[in-house]
Protein backbone atom coordinates (compact mmCIF):
# COMPACT_ATOMS: atom_id res chain seq x y z
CA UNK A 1 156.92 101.83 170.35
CA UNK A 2 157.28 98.08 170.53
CA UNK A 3 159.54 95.41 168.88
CA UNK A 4 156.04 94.05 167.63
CA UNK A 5 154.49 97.19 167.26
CA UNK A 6 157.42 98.23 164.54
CA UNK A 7 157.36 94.74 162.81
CA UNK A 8 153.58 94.76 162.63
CA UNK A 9 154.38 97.92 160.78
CA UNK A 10 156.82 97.23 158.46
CA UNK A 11 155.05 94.03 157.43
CA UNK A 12 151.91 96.36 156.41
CA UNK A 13 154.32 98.41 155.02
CA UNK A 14 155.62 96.36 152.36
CA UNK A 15 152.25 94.46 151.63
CA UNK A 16 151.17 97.67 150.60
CA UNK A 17 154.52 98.56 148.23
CA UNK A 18 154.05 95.26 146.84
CA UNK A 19 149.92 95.52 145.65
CA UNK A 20 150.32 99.15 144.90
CA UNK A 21 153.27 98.87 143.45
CA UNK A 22 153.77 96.25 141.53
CA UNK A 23 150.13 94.67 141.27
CA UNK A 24 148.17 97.45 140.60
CA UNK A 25 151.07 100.02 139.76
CA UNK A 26 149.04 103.11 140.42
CA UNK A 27 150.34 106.02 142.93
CA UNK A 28 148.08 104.29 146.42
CA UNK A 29 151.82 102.47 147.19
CA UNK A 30 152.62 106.29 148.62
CA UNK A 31 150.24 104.95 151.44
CA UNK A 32 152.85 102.86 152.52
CA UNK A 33 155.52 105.55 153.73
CA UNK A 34 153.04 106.03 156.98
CA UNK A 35 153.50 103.13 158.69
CA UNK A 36 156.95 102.43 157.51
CA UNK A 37 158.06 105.77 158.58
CA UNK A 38 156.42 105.43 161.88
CA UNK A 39 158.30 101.78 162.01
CA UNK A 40 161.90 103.32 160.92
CA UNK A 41 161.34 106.44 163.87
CA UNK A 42 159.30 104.47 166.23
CA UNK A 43 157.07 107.61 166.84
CA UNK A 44 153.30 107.42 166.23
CA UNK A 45 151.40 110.67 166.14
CA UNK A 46 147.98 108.91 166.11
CA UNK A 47 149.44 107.16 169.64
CA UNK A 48 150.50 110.65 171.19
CA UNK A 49 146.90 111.95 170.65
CA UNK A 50 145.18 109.27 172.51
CA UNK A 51 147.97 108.74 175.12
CA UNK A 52 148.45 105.16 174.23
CA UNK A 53 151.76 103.71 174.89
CA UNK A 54 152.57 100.23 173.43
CA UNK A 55 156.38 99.74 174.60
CA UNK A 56 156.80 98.55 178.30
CA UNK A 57 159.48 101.20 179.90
C-alpha cells in the first residue's frame, strides 16, 4: 500500500471518529477502525480480492 494510499486512509479515518464521535456520539465512529487499521498494517483485503496493487515495488 502507498504513502498516499495510507494517508488517504487515516484522514477518512479520523473524519469519521470526529462526526461519530463527537458530533453525533452514537456507536457508527466503530466504522472508523477499517480504514485506520488497514492504514496502521498497510494490508487491504478488499485490494487482495481484486488483485489491485497501489504501491509501486
Amino acid at each position: 500500500m502507498s504513502n498516499l494510499d495510507k494517508t488517504i486512509r487515516l484522514i477518512i479515518a479520523a473524519v469519521i471518529f470526529f462526526v461519530f464521535g463527537f458530533v453525533c456520539q452514537c456507536w457508527w465512529w466503530l466504522i472508523g477502525l477499517v480504514p485506520l487499521l488497514t492504514a496502521v498494517y498497510g494490508y487491504c483485503p478488499l485490494y487482495s480480492l481484486i488483485g489491485k496493487k497501489s504501491c509501486k515495488k
